[in-house]
C-alpha atoms as a PDB file:
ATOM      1  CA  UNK A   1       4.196  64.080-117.834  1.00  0.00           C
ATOM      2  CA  UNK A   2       7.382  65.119-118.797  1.00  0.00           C
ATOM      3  CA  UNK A   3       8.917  63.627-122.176  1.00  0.00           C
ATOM      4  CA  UNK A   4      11.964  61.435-121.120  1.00  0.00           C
ATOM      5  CA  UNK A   5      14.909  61.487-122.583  1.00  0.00           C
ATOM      6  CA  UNK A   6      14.671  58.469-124.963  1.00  0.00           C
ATOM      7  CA  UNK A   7      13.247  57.258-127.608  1.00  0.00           C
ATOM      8  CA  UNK A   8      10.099  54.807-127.804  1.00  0.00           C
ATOM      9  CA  UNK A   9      12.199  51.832-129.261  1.00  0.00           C
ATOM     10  CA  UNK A  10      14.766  52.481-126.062  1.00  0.00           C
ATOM     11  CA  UNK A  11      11.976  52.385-123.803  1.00  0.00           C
ATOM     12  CA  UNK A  12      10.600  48.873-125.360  1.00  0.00           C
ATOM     13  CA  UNK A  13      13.875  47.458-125.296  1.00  0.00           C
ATOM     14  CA  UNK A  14      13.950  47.966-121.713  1.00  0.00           C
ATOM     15  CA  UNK A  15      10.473  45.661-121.370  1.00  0.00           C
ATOM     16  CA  UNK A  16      10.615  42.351-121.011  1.00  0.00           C
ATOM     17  CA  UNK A  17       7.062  40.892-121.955  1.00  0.00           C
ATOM     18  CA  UNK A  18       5.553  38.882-119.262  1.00  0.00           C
ATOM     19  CA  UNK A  19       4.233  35.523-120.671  1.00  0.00           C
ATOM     20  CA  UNK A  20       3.755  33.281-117.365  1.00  0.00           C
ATOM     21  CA  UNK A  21       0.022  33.056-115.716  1.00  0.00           C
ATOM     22  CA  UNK A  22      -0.475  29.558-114.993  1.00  0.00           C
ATOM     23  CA  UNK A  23      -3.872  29.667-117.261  1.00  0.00           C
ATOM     24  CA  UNK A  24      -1.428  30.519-120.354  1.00  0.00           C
ATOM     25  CA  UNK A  25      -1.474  27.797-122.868  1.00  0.00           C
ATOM     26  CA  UNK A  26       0.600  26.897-125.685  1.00  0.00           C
ATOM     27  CA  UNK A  27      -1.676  29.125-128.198  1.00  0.00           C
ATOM     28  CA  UNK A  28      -1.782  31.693-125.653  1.00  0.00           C
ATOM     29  CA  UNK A  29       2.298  31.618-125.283  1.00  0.00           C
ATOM     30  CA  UNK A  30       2.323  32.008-129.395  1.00  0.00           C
ATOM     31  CA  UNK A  31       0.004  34.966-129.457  1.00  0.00           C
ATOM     32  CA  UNK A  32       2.541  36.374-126.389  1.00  0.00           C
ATOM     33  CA  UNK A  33       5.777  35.958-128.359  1.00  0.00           C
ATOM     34  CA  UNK A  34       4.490  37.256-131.600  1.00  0.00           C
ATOM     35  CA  UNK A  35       3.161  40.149-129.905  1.00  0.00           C
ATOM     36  CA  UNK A  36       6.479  40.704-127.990  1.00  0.00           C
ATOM     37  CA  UNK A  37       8.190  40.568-131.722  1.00  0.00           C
ATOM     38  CA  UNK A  38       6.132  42.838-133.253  1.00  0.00           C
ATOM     39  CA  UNK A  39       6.504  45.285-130.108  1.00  0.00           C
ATOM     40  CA  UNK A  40      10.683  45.031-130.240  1.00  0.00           C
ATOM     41  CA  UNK A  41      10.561  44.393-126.395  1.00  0.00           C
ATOM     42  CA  UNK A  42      14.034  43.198-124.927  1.00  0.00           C
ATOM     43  CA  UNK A  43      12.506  39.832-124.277  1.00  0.00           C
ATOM     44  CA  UNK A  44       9.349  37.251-124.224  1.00  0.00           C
ATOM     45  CA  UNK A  45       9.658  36.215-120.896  1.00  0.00           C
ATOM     46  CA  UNK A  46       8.141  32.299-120.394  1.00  0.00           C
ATOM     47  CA  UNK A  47       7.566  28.920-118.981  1.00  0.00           C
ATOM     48  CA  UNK A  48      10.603  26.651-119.699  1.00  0.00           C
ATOM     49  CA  UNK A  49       8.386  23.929-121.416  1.00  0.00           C
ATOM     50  CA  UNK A  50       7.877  26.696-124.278  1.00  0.00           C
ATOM     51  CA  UNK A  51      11.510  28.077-124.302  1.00  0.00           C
ATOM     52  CA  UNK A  52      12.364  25.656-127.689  1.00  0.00           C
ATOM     53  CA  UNK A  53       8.468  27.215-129.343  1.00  0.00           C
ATOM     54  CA  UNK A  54      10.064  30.983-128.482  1.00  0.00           C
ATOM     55  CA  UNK A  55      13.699  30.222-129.988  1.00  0.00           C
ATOM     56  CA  UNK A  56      11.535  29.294-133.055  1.00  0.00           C
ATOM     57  CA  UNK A  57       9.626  32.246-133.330  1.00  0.00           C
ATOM     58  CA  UNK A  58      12.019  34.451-132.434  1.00  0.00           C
ATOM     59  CA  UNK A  59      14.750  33.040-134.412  1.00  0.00           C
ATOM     60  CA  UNK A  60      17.131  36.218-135.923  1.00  0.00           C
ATOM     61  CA  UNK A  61      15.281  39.015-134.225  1.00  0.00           C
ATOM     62  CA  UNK A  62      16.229  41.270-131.378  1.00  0.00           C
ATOM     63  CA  UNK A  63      14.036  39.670-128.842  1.00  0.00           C
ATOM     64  CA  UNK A  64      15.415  37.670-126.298  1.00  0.00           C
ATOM     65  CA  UNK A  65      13.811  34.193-125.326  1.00  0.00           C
ATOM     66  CA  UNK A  66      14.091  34.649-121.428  1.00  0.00           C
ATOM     67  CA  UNK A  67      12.497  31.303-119.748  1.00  0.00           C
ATOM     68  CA  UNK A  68      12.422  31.322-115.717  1.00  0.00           C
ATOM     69  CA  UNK A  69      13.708  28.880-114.017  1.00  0.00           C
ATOM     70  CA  UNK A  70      12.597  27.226-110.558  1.00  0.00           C
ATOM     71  CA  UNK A  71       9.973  29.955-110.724  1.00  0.00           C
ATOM     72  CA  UNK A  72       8.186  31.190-108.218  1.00  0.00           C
ATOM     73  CA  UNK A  73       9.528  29.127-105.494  1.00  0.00           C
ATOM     74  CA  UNK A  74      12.788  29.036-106.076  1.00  0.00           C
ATOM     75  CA  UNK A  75      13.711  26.056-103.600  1.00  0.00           C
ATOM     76  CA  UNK A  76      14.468  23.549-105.885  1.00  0.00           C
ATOM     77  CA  UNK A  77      17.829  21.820-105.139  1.00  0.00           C
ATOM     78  CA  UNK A  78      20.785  23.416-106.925  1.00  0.00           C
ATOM     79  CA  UNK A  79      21.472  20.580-109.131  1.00  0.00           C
ATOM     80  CA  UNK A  80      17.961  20.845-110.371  1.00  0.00           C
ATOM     81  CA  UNK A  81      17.729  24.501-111.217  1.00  0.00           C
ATOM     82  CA  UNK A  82      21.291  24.201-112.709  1.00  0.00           C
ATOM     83  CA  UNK A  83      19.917  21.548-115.117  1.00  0.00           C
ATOM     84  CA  UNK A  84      16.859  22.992-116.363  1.00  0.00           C
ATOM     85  CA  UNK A  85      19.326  26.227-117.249  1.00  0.00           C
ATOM     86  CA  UNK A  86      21.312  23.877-119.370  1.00  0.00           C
ATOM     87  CA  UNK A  87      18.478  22.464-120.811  1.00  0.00           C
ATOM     88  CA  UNK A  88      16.740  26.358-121.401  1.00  0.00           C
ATOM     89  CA  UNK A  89      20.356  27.554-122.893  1.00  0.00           C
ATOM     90  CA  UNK A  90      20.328  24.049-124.981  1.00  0.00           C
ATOM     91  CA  UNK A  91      16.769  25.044-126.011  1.00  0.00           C
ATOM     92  CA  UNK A  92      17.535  28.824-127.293  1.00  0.00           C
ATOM     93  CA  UNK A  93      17.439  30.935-124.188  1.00  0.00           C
ATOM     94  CA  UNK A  94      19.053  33.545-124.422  1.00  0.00           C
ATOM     95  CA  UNK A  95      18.278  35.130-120.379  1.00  0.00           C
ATOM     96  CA  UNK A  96      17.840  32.938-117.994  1.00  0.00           C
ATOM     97  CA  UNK A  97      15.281  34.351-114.741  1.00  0.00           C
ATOM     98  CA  UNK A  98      15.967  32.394-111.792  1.00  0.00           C
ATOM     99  CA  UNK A  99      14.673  32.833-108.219  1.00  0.00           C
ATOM    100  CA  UNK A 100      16.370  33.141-104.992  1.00  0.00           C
ATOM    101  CA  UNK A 101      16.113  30.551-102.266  1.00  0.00           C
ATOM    102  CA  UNK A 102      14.555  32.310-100.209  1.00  0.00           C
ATOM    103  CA  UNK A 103      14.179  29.974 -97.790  1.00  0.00           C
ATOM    104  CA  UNK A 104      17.797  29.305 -97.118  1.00  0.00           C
ATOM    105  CA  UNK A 105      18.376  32.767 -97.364  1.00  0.00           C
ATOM    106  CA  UNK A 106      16.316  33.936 -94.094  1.00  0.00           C
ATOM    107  CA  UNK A 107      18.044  31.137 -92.410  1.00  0.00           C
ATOM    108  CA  UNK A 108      21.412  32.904 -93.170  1.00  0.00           C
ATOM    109  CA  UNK A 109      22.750  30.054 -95.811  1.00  0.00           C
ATOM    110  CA  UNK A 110      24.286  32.941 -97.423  1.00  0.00           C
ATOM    111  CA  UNK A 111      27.322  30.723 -98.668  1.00  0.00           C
ATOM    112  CA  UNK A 112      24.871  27.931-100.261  1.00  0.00           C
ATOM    113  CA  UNK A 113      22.194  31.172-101.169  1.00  0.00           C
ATOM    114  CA  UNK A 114      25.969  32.292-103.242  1.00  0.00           C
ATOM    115  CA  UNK A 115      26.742  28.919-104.661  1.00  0.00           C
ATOM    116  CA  UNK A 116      23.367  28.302-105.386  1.00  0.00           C
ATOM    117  CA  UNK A 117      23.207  31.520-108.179  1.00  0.00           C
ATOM    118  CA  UNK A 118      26.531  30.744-108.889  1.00  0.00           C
ATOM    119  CA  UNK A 119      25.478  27.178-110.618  1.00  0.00           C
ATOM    120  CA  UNK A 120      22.650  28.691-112.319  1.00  0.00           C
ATOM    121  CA  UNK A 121      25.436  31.391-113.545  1.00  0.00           C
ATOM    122  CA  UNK A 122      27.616  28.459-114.879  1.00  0.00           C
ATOM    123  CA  UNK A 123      24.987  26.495-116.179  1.00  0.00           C
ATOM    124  CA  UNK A 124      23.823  29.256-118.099  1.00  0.00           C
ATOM    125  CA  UNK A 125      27.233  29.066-120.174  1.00  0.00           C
ATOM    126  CA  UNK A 126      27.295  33.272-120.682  1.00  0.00           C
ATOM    127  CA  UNK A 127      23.635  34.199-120.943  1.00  0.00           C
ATOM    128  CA  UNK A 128      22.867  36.369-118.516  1.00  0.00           C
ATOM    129  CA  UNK A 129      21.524  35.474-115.360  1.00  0.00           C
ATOM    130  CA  UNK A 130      18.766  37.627-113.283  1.00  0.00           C
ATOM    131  CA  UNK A 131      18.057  37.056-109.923  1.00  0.00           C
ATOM    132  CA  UNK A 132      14.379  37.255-108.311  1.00  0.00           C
ATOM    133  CA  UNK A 133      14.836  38.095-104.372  1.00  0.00           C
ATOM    134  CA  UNK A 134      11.378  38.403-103.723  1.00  0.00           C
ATOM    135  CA  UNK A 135      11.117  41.905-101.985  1.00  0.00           C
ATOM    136  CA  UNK A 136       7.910  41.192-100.092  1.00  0.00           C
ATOM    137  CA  UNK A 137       9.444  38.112 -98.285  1.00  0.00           C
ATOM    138  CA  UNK A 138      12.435  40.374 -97.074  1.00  0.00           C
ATOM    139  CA  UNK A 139      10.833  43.742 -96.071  1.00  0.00           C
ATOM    140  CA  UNK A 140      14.366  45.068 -94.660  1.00  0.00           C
ATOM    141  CA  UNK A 141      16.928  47.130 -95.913  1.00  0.00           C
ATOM    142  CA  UNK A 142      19.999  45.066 -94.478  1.00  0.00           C
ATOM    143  CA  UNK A 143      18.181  41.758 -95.716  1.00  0.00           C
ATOM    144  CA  UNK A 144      17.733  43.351 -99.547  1.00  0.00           C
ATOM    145  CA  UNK A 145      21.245  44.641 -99.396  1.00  0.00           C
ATOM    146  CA  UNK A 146      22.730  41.274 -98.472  1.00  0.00           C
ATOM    147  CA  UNK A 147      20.774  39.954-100.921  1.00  0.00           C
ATOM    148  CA  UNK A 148      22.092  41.629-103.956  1.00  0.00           C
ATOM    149  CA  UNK A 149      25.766  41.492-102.596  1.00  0.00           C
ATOM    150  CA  UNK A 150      25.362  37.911-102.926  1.00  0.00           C
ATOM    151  CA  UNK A 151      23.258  38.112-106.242  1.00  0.00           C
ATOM    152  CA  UNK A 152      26.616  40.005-107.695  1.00  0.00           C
ATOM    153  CA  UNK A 153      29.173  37.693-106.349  1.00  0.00           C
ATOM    154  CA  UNK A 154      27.491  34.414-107.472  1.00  0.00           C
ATOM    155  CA  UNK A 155      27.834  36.272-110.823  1.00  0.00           C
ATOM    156  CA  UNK A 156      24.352  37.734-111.735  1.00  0.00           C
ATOM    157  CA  UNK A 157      23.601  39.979-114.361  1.00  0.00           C
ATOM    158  CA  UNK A 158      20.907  41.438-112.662  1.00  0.00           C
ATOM    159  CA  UNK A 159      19.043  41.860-109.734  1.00  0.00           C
ATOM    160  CA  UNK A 160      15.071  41.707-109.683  1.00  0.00           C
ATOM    161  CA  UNK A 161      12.807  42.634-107.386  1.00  0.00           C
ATOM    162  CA  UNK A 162       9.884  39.780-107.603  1.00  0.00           C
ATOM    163  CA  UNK A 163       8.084  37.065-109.704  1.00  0.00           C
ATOM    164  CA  UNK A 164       4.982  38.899-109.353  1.00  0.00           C
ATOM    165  CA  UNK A 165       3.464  35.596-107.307  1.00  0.00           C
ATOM    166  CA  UNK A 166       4.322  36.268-103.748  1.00  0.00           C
ATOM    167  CA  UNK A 167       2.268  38.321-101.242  1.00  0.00           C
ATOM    168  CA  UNK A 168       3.376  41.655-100.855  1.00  0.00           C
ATOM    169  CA  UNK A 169       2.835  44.322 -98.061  1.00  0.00           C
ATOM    170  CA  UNK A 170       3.167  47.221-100.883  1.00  0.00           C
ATOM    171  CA  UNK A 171       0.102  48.620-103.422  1.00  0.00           C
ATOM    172  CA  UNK A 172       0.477  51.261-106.135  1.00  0.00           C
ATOM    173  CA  UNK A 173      -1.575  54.626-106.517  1.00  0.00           C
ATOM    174  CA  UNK A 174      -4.006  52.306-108.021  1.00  0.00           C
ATOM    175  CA  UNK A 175      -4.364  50.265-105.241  1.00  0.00           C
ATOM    176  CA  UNK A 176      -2.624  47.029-107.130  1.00  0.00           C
ATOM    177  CA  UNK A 177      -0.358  45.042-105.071  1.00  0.00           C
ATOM    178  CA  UNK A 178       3.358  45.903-106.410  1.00  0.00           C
ATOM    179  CA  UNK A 179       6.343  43.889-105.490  1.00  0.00           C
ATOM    180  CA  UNK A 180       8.189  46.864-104.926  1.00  0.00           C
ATOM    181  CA  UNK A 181       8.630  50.602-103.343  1.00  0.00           C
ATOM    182  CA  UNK A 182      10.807  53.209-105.551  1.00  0.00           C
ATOM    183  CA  UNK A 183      12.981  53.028-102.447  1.00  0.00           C
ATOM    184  CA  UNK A 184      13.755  49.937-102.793  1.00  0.00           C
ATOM    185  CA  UNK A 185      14.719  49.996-106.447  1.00  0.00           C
ATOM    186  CA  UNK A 186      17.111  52.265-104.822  1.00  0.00           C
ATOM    187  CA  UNK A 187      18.485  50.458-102.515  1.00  0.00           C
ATOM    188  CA  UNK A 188      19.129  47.532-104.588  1.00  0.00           C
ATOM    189  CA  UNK A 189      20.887  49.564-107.291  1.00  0.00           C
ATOM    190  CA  UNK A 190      23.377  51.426-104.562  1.00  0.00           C
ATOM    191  CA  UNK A 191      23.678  47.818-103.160  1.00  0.00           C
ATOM    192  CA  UNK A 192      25.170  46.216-106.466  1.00  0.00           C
ATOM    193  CA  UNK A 193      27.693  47.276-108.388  1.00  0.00           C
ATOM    194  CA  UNK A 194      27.794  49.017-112.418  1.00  0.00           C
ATOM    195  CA  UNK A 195      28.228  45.947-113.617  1.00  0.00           C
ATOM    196  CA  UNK A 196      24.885  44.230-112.446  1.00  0.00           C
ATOM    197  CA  UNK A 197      21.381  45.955-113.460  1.00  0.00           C
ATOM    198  CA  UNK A 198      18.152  46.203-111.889  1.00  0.00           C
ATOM    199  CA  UNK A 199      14.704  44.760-112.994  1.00  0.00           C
ATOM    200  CA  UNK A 200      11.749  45.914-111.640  1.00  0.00           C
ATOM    201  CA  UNK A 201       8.804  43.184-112.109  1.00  0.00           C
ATOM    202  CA  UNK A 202       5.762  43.302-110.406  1.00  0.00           C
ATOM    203  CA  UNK A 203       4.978  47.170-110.396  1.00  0.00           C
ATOM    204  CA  UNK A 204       4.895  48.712-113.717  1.00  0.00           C
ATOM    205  CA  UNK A 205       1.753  48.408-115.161  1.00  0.00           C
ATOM    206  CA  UNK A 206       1.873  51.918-116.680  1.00  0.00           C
ATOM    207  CA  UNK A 207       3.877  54.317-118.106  1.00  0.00           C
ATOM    208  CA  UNK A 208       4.510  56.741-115.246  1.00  0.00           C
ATOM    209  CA  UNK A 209       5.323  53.489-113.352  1.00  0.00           C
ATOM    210  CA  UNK A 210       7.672  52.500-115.806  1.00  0.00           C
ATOM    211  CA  UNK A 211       9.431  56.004-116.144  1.00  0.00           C
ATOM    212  CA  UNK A 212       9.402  55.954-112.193  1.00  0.00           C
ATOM    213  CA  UNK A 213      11.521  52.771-111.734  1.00  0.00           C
ATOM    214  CA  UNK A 214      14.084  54.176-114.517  1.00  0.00           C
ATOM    215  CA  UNK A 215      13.818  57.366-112.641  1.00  0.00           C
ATOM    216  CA  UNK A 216      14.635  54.666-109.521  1.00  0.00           C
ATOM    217  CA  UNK A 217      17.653  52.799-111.315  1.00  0.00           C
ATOM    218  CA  UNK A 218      16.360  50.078-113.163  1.00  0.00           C
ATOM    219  CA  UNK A 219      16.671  49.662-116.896  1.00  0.00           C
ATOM    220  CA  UNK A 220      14.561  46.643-117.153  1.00  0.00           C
ATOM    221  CA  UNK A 221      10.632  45.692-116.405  1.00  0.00           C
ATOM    222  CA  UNK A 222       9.088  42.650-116.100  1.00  0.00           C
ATOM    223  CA  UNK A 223       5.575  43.780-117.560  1.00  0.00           C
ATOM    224  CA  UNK A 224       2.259  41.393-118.466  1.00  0.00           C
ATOM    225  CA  UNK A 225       0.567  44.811-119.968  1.00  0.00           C
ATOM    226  CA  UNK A 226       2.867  45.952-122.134  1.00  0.00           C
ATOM    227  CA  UNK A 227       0.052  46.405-125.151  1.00  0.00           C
ATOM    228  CA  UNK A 228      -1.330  49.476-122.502  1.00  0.00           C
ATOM    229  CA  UNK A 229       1.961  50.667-121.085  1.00  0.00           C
ATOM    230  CA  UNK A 230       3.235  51.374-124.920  1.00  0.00           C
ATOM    231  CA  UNK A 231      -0.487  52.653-125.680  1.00  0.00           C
ATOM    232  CA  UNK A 232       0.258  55.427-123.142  1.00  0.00           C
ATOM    233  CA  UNK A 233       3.521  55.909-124.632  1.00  0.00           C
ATOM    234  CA  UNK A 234       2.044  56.851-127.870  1.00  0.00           C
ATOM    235  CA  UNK A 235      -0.996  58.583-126.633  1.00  0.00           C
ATOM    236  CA  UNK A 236       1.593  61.261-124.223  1.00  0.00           C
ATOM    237  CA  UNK A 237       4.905  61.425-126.766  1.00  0.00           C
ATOM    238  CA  UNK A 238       3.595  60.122-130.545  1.00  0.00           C
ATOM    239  CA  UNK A 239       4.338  56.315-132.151  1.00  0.00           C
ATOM    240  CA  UNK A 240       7.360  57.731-133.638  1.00  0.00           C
ATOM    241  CA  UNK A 241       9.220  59.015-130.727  1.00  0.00           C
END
């Protein structure tokens, strides 16, 4: 494997540390956002009820307290998801994750799919806002390419594959189920503009994974292992590159 060309702390900073199986309890969400402050990771990403425990813990560090919002569904009623962002933001979040309504969205709502992020944009009061479309329910090119034109002009900050809960048509070299294809990390970043980013979530898992989707055009990961993916990093490069 060749040795990218950045640094270990870059490559951190573009994680953002998965906290959110549904058999994750309060103790379990500590141990999580510790770990993701001792690992400098961009963010501790977690269940909204914990977002006010993160902010505590994570209170003037680097790492981001990044609480998901209508997750994994998504089809909560605008007015809903827009006030559990104010109440996340209110709490210390500093990223907000929200998910598409998908739903409306294969009906071709596209001007209440718009309006919809749009809210959640507002609400969030200048935190940035990344958008789940959930790949695996869209499985075509035009669909994903609508999707993030109307990810960027309800304001996102991002655009992200998957919550890492859906059913997927796609597995890895491992045979895991990814939420993903490196072609469509593709797609989605030539769909957007410079101004929004990509996340990849349900896919990286390791580090050639992770170099992939940069490789791909994402600069952030949604990752539950990051303890093994940054293991890797220091077995192939050394801890102190």
């Amino acid at each position: 494997m060749d040795r990218p060309e950045i640094t270990r702390e870059q490559f951190a900073r573009m994680i953002d540390h998965s906290i959110l199986k549904p058999t994750m309890t309060r103790e379990d969400t500590i141990k999580g956002v510790e770990y993701a402050l001792a690992a400098g990771v961009a963010s501790a990403t977690i269940m909204p009820c914990y977002t006010r425990l993160a902010a505590e813990i994570l209170k003037g560090s680097l790492v981001m307290v990044n609480p998901v919002i209508c997750f994994p569904l998504g089809y909560d009623t605008t007015e809903v998801k827009a006030a559990a962002t104010r109440q996340a933001i209110d709490e210390g979040a500093d990223e907000i994750d929200m998910v598409m309504n998908v739903s409306a969205f294969l009906g071709g709502e596209y001007d209440f799919v718009q309006n919809d992020i749009a809210a959640v944009v507002k609400a969030a009061q200048g935190a940035p806002v990344k958008v789940i479309l959930e790949t695996g329910y869209l499985v075509d090119d035009e669909k994903i390419t609508r999707a993030c034109q109307l990810c960027e002009a309800g304001g996102a900050a991002f655009v992200k594959t998957s919550s890492g809960f859906a059913p997927s048509p796609w597995k890895s070299e491992a045979g895991d189920t990814v939420g993903y294809t490196l072609d469509i990390l593709r797609l989605m970043r030539a769909s957007v503009s410079d101004k929004v980013q990509v996340k990849a979530a349900q896919g990286v898992r390791s580090l050639k994974e992770g170099l992939d989707a940069l490789a791909a055009g994402a600069t952030r990961f949604g990752v539950s292992r990051t303890d093994k993916v940054l293991a890797e990093w220091d077995a192939a490069f050394g801890a102190g590159g």
